[in-house]
PDB file of N, CA and C in Angstrom:
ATOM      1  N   UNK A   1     -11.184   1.131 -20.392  1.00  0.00           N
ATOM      2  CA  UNK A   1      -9.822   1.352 -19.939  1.00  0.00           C
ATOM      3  C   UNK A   1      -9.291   0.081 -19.286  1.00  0.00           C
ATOM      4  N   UNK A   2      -7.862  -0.437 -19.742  1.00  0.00           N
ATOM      5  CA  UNK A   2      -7.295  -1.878 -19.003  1.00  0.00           C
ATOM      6  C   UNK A   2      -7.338  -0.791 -17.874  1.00  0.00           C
ATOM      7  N   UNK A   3      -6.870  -2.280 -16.999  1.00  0.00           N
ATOM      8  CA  UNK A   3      -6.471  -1.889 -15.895  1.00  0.00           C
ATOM      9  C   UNK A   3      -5.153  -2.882 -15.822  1.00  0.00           C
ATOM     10  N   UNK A   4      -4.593  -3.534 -16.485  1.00  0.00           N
ATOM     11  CA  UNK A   4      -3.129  -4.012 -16.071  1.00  0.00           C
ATOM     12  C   UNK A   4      -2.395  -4.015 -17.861  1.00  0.00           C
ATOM     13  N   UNK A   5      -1.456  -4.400 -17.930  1.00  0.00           N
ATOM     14  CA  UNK A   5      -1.040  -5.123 -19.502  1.00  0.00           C
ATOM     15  C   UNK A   5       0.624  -5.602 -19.152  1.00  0.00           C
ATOM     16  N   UNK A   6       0.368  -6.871 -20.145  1.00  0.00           N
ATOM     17  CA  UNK A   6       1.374  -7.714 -19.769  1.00  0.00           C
ATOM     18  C   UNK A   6       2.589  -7.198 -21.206  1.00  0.00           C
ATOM     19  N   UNK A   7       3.443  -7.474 -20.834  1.00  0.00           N
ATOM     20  CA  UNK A   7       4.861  -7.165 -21.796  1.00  0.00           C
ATOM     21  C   UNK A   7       6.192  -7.537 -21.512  1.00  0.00           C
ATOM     22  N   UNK A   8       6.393  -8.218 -22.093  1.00  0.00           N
ATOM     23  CA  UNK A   8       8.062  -8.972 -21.937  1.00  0.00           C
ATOM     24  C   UNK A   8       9.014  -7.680 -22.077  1.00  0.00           C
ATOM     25  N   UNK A   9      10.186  -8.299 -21.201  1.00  0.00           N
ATOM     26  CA  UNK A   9      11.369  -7.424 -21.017  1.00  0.00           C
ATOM     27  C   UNK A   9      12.654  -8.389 -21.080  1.00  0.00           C
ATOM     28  N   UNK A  10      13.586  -7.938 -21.877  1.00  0.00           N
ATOM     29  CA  UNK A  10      14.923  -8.749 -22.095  1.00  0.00           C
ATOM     30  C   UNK A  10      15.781  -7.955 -20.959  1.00  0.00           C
ATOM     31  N   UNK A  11      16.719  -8.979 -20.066  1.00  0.00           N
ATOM     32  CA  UNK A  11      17.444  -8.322 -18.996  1.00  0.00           C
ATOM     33  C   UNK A  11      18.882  -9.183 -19.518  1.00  0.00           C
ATOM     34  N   UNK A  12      19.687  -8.308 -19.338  1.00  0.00           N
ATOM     35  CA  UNK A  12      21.064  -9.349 -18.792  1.00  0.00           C
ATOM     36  C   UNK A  12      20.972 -10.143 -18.245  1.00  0.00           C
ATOM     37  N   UNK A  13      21.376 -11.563 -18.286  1.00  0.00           N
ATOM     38  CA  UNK A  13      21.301 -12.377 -17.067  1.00  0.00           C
ATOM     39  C   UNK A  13      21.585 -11.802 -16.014  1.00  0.00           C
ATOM     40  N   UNK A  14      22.900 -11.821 -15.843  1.00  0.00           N
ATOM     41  CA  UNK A  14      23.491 -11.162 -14.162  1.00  0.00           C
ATOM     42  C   UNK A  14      21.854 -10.632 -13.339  1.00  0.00           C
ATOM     43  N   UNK A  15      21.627  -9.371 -14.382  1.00  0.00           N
ATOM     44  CA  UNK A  15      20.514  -8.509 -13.990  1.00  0.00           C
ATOM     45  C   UNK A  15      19.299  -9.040 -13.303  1.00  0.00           C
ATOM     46  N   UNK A  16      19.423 -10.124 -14.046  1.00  0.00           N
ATOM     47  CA  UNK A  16      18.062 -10.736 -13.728  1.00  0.00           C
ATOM     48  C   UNK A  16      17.897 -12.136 -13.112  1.00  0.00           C
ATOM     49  N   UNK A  17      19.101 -12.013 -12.820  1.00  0.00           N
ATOM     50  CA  UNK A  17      19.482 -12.671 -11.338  1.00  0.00           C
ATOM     51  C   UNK A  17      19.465 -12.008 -10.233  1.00  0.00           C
ATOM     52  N   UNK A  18      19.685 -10.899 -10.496  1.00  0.00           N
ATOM     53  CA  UNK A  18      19.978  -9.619  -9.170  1.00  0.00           C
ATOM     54  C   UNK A  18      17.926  -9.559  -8.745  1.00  0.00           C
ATOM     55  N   UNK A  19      18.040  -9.425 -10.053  1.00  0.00           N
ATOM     56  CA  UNK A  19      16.466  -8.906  -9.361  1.00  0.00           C
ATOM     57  C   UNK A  19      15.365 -10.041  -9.215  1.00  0.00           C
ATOM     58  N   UNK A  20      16.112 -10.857  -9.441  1.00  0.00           N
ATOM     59  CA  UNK A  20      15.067 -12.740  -8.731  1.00  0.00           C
ATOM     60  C   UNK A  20      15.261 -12.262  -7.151  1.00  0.00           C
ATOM     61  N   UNK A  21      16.537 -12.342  -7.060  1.00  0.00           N
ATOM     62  CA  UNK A  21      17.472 -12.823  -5.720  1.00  0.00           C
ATOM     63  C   UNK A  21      16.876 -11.376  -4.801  1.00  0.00           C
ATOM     64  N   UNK A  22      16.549  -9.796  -5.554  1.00  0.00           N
ATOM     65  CA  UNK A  22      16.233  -9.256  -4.791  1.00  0.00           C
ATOM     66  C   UNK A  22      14.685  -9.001  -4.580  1.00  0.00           C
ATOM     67  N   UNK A  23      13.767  -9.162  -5.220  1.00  0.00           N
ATOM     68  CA  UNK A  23      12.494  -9.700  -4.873  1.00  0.00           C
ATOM     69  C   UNK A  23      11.853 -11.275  -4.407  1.00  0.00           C
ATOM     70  N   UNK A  24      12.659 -12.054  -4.235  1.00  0.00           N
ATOM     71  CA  UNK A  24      12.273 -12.881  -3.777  1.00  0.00           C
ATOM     72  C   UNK A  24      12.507 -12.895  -2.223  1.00  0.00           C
ATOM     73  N   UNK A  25      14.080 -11.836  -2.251  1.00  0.00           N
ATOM     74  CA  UNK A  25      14.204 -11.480  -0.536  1.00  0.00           C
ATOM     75  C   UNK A  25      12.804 -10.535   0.337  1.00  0.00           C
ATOM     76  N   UNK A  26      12.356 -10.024  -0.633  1.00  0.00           N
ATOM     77  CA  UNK A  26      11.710  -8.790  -0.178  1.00  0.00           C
ATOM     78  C   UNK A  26      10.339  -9.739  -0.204  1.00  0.00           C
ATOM     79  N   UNK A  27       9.941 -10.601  -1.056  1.00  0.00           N
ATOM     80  CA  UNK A  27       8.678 -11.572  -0.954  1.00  0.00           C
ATOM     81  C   UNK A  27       8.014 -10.693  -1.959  1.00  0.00           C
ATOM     82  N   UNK A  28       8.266 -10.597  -3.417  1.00  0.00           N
ATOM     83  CA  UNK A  28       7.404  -9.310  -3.933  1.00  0.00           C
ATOM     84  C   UNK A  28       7.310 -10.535  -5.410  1.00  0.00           C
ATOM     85  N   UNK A  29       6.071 -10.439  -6.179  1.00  0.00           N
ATOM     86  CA  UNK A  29       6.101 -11.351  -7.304  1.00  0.00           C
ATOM     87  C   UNK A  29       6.871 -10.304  -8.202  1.00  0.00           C
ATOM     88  N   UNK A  30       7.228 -11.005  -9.471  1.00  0.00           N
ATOM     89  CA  UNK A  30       7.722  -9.885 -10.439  1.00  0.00           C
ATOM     90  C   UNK A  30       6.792  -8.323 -10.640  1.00  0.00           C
ATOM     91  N   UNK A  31       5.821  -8.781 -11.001  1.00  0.00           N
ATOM     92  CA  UNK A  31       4.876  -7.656 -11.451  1.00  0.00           C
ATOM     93  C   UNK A  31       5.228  -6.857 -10.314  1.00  0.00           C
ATOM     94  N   UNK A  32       4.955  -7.049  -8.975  1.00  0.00           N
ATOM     95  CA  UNK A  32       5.405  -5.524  -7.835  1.00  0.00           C
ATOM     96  C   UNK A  32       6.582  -5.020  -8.094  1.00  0.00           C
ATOM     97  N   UNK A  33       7.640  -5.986  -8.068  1.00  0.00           N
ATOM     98  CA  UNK A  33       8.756  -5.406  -8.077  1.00  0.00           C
ATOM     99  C   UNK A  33       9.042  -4.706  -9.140  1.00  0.00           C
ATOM    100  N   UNK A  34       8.508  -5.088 -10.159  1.00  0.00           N
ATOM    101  CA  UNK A  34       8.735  -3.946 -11.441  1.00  0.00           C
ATOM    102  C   UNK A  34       7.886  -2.850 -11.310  1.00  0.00           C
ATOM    103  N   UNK A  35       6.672  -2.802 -10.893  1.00  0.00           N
ATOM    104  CA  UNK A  35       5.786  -2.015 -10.801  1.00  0.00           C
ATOM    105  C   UNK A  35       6.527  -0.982  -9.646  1.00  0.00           C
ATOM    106  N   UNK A  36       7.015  -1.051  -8.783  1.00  0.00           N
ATOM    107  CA  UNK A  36       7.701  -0.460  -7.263  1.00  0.00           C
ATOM    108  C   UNK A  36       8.848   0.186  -7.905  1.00  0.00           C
ATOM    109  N   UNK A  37      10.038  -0.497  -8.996  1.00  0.00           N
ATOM    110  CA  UNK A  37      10.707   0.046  -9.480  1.00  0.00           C
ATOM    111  C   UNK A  37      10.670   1.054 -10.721  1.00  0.00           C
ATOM    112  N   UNK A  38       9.434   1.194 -11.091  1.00  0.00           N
ATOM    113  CA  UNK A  38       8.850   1.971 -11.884  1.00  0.00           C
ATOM    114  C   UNK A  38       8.712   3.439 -11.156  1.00  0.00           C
ATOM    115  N   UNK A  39       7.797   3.010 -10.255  1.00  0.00           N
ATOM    116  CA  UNK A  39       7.048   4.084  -9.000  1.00  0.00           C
ATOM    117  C   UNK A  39       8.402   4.975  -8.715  1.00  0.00           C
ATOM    118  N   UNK A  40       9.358   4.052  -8.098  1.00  0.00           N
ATOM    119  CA  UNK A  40      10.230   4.745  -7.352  1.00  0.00           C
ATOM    120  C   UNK A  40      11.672   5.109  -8.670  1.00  0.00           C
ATOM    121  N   UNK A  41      11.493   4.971 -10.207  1.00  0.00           N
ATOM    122  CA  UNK A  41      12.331   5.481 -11.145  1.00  0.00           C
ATOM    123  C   UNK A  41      11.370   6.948 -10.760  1.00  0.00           C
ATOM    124  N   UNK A  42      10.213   7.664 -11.522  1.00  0.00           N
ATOM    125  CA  UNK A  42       9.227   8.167 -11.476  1.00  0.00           C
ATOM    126  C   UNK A  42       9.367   9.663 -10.387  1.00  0.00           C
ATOM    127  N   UNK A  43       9.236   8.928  -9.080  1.00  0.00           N
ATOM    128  CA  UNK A  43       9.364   9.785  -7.578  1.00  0.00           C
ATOM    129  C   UNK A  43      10.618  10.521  -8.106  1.00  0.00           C
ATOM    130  N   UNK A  44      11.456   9.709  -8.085  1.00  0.00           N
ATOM    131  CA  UNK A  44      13.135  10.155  -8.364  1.00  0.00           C
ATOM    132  C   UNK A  44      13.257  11.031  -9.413  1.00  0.00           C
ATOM    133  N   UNK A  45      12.360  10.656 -10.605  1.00  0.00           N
ATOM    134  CA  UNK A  45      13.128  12.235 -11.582  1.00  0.00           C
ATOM    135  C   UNK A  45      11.932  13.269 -11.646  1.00  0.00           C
ATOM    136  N   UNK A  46      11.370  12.939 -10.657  1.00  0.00           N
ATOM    137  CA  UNK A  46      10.178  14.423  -9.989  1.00  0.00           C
ATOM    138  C   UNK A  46      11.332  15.076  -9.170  1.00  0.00           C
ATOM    139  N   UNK A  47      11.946  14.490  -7.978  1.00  0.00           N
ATOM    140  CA  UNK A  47      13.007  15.073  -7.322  1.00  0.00           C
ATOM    141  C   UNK A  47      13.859  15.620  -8.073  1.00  0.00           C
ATOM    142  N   UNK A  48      14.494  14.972  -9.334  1.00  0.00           N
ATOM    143  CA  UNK A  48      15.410  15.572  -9.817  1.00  0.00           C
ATOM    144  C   UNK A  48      15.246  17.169 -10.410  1.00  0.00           C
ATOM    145  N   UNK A  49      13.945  16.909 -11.071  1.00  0.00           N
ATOM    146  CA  UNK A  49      13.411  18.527 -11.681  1.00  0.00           C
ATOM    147  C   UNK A  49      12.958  19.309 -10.635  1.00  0.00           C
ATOM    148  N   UNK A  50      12.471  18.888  -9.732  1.00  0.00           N
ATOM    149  CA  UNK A  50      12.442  20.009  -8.680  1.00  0.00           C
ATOM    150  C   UNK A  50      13.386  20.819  -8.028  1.00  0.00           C
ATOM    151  N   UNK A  51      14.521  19.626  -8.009  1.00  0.00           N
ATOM    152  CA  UNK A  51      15.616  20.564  -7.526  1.00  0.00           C
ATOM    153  C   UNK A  51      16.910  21.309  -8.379  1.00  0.00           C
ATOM    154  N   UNK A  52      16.444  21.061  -9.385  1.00  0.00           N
ATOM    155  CA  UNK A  52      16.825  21.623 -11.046  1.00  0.00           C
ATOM    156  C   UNK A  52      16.164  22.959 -10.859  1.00  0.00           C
ATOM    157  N   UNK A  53      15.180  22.962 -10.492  1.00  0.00           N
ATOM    158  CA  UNK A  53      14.180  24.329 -10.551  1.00  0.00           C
ATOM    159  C   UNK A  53      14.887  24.915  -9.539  1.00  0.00           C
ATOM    160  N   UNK A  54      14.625  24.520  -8.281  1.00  0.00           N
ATOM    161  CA  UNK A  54      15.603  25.291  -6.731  1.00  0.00           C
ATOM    162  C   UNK A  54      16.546  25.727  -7.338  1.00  0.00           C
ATOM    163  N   UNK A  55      17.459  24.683  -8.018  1.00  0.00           N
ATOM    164  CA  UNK A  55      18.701  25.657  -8.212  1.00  0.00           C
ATOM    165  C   UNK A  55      19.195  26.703  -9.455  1.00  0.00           C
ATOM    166  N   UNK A  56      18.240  26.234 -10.477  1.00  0.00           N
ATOM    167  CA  UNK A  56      18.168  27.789 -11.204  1.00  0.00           C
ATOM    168  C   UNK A  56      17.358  28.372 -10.855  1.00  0.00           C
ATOM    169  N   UNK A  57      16.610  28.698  -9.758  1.00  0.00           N
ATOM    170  CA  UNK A  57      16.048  29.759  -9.181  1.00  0.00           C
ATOM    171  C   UNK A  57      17.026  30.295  -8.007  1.00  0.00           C
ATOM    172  N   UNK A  58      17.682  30.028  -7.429  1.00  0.00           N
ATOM    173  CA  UNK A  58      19.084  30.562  -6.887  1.00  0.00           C
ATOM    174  C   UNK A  58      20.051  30.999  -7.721  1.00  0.00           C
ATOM    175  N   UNK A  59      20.584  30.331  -8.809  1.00  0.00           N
ATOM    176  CA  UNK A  59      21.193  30.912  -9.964  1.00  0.00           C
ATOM    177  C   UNK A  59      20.910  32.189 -10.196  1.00  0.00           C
ATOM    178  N   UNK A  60      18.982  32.259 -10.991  1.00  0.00           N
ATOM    179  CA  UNK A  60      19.166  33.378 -11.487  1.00  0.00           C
ATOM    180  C   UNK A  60      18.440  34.235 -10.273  1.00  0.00           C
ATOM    181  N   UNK A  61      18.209  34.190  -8.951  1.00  0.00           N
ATOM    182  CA  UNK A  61      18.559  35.388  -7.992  1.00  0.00           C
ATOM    183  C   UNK A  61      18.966  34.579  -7.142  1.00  0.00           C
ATOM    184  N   UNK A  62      20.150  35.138  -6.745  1.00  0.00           N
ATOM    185  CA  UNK A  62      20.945  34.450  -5.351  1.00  0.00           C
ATOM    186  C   UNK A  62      20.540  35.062  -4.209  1.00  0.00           C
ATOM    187  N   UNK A  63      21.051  34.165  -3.147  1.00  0.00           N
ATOM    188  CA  UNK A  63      20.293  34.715  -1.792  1.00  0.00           C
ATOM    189  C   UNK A  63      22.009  35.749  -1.527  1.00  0.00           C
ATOM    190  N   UNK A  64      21.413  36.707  -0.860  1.00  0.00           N
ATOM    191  CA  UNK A  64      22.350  37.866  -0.313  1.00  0.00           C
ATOM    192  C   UNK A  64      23.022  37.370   0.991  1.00  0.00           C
ATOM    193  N   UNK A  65      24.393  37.162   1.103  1.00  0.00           N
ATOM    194  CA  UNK A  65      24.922  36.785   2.093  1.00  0.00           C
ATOM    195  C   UNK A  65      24.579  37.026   3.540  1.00  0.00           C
ATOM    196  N   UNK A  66      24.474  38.518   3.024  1.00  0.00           N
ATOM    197  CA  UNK A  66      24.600  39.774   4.187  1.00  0.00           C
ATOM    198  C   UNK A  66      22.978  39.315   5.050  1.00  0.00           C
ATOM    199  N   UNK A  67      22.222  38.678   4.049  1.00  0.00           N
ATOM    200  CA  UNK A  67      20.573  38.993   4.300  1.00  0.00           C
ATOM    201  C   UNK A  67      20.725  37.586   4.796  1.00  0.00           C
ATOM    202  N   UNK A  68      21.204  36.635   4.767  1.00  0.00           N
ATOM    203  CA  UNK A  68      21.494  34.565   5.084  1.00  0.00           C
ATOM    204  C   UNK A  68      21.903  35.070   6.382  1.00  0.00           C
ATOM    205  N   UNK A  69      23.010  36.405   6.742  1.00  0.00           N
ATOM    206  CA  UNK A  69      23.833  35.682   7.873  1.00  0.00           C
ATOM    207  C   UNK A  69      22.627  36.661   8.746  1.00  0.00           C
ATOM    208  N   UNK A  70      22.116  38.055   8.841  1.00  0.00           N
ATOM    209  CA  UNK A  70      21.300  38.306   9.690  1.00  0.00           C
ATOM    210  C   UNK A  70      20.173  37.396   9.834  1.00  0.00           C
ATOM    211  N   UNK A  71      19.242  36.329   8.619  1.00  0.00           N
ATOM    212  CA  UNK A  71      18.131  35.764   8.922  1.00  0.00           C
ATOM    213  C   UNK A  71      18.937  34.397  10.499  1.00  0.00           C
ATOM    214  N   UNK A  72      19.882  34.363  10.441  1.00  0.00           N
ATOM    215  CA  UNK A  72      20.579  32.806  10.799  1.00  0.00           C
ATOM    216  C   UNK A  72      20.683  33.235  12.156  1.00  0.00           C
ATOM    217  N   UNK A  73      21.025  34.219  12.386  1.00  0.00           N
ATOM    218  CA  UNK A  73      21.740  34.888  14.385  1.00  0.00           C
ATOM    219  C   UNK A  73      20.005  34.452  14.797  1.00  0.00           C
ATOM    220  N   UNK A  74      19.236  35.527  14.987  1.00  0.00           N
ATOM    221  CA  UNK A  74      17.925  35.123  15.461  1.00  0.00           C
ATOM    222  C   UNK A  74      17.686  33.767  15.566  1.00  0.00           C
ATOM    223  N   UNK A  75      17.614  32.624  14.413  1.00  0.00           N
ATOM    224  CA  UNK A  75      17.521  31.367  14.581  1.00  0.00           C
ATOM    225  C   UNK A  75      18.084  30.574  15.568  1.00  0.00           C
ATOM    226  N   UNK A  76      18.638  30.733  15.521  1.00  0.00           N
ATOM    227  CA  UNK A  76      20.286  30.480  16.472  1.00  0.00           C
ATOM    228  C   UNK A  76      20.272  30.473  17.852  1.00  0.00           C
ATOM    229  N   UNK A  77      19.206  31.865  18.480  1.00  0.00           N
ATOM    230  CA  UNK A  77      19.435  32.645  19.325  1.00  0.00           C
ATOM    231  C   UNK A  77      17.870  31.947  19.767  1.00  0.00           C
ATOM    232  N   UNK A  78      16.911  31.808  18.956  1.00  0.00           N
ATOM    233  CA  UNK A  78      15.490  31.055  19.021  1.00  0.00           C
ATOM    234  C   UNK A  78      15.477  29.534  19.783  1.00  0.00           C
ATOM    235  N   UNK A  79      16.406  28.944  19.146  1.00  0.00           N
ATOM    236  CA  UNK A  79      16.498  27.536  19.427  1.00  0.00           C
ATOM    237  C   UNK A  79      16.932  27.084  21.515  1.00  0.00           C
ATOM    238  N   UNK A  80      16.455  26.397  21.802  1.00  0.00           N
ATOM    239  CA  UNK A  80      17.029  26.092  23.265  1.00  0.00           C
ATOM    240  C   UNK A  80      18.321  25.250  23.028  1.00  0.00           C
ATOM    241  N   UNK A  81      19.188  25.693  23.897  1.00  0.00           N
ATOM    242  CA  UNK A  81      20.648  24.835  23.640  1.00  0.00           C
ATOM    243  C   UNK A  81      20.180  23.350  24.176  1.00  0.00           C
ATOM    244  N   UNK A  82      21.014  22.648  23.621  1.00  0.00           N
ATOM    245  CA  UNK A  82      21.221  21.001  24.204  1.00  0.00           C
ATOM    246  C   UNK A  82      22.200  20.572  24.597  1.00  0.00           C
ATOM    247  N   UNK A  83      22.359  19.859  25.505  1.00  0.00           N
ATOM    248  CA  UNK A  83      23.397  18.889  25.995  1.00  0.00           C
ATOM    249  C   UNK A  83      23.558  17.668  25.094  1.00  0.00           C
ATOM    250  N   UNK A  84      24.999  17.701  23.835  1.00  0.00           N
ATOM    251  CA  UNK A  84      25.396  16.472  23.179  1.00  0.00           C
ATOM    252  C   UNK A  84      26.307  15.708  24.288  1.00  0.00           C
ATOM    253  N   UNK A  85      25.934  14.240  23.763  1.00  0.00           N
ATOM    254  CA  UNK A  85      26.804  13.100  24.677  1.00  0.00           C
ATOM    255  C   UNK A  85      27.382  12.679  23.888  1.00  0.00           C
TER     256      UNK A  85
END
């Protein structure tokens, strides 16, 4: 099993100016920064389907108003008040 592999990528210039100028701020060689922007494409459309799922699972059963506003008083009533400044 590799453990790395190398492969060219064609960018827009502009683009790839953006992303000199923004890994070289951050101190990251190419390989991290692509590798980091990989990671964090990745994280992001895990979030996206998860909350794709949340919300057709509310879709197809919704929460009951009546049952939101009694769970919420108790909460409410649980919490210690604060002094905002």
């Amino acid at each position: 099993m590799r453990k790395s592999e190398k492969f060219s990528v064609s960018l827009p210039w502009e683009d790839y100016q953006d992303m000199e100028t923004s890994r070289k701020t951050a101190g990251l060689s190419r390989s991290t920064f692509v590798l980091e922007a990989i990671r964090r494409w990745k994280e992001a459309r895990t979030k996206e389907r998860l909350i794709e799922t949340y919300e057709a699972g509310y879709r197809r059963i919704p929460e009951d108003p009546a049952l939101a506003e009694a769970q919420a008083h108790p909460a409410v009533d649980a919490l210690p008040e604060e002094e905002w400044k």
